[in-house]
C-alpha atoms as a PDB file:
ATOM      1  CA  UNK A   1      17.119 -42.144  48.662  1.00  0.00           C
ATOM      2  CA  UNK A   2      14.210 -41.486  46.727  1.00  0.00           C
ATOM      3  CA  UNK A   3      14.376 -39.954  43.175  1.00  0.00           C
ATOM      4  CA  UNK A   4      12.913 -37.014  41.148  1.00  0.00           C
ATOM      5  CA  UNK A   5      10.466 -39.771  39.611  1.00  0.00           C
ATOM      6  CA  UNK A   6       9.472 -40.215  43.244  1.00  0.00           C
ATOM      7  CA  UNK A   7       8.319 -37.246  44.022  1.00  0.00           C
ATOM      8  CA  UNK A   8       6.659 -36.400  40.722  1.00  0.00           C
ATOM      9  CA  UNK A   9       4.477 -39.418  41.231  1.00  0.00           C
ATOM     10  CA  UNK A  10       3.513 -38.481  45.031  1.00  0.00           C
ATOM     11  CA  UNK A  11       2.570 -35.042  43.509  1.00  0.00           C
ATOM     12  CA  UNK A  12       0.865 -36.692  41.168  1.00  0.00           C
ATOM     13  CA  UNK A  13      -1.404 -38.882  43.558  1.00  0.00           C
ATOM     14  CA  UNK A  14      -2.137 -35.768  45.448  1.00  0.00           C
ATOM     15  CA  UNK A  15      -3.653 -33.931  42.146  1.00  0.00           C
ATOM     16  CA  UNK A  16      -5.681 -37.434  41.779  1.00  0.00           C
ATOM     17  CA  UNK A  17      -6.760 -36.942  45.625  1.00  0.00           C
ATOM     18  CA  UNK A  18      -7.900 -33.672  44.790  1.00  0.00           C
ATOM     19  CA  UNK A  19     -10.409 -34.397  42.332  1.00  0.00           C
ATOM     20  CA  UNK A  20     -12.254 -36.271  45.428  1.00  0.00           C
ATOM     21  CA  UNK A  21     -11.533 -34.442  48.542  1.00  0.00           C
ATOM     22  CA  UNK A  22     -14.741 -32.270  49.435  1.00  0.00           C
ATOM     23  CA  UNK A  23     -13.271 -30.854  52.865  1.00  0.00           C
ATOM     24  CA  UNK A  24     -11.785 -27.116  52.349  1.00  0.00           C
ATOM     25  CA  UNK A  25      -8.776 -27.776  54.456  1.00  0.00           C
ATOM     26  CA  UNK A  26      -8.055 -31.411  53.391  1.00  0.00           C
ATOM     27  CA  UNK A  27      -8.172 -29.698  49.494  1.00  0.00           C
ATOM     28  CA  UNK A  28      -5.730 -26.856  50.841  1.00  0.00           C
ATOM     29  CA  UNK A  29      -3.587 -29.792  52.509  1.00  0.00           C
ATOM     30  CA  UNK A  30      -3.316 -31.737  48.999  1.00  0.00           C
ATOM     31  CA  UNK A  31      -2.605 -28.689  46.863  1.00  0.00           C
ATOM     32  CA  UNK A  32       0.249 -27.644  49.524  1.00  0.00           C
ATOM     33  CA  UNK A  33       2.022 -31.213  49.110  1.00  0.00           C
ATOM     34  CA  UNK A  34       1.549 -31.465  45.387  1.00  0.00           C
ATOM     35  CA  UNK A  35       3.088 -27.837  45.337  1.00  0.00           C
ATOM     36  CA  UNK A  36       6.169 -28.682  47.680  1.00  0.00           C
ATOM     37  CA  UNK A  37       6.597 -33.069  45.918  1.00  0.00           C
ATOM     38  CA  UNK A  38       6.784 -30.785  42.336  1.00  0.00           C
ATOM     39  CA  UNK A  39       9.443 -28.534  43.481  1.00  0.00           C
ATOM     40  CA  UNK A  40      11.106 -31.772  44.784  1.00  0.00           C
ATOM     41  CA  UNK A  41      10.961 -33.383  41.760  1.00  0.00           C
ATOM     42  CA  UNK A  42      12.899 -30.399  40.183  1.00  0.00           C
ATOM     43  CA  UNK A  43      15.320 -29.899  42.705  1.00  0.00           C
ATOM     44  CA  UNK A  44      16.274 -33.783  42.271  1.00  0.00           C
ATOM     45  CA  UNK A  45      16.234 -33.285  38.609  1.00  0.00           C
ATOM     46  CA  UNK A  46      18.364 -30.750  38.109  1.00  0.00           C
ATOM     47  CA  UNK A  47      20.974 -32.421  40.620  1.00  0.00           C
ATOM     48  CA  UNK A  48      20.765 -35.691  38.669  1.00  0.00           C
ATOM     49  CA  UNK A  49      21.537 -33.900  35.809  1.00  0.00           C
ATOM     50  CA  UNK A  50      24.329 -32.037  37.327  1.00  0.00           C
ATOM     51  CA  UNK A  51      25.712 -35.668  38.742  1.00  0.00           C
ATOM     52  CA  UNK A  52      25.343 -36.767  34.975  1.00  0.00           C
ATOM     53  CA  UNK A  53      26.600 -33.762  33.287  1.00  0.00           C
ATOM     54  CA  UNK A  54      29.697 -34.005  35.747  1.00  0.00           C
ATOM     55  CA  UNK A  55      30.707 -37.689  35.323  1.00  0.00           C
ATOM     56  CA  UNK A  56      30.619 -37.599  31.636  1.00  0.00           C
ATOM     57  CA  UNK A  57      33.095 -34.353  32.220  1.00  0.00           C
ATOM     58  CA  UNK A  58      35.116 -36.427  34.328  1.00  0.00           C
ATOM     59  CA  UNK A  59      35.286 -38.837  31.870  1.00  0.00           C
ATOM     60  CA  UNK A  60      35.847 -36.931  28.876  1.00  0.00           C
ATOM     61  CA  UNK A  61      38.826 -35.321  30.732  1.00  0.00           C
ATOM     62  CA  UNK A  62      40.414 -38.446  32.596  1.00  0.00           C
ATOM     63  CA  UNK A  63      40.205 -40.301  28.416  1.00  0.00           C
ATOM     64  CA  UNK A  64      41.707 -36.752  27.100  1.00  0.00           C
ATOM     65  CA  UNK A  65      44.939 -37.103  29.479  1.00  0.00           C
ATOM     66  CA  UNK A  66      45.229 -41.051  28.358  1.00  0.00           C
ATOM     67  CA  UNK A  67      45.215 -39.942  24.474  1.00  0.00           C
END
């Protein structure tokens, strides 16, 4: 399954695109994607940071009912 860094770099490549596409609906076509791969990327983000945020609870709790 792809990642957040995925997506930021296939929003990335679109903004590169842009700076060469000339036709108005092949511009409106890049900006779209680059607009939906960035909200991606934070979507992923913030639920890799909730999977990380809840292990390390998980963990923290499982070595506070060992001590």
């Amino acid at each position: 399954m792809p990642d957040a860094k995925y997506f930021g770099r296939k929003a990335e490549r679109c903004r590169e695109l842009l700076t060469l596409a000339r036709v108005p609906e092949v511009i409106e076509q890049l900006r779209l994607w680059a607009a939906e791969f960035d909200a991606e990327e934070r979507k992923r983000t913030r639920r890799e940071q909730h999977k990380r945020h809840g292990a390390s609870m998980l963990r923290r709790r499982a070595r506070q009912r060992h001590a």
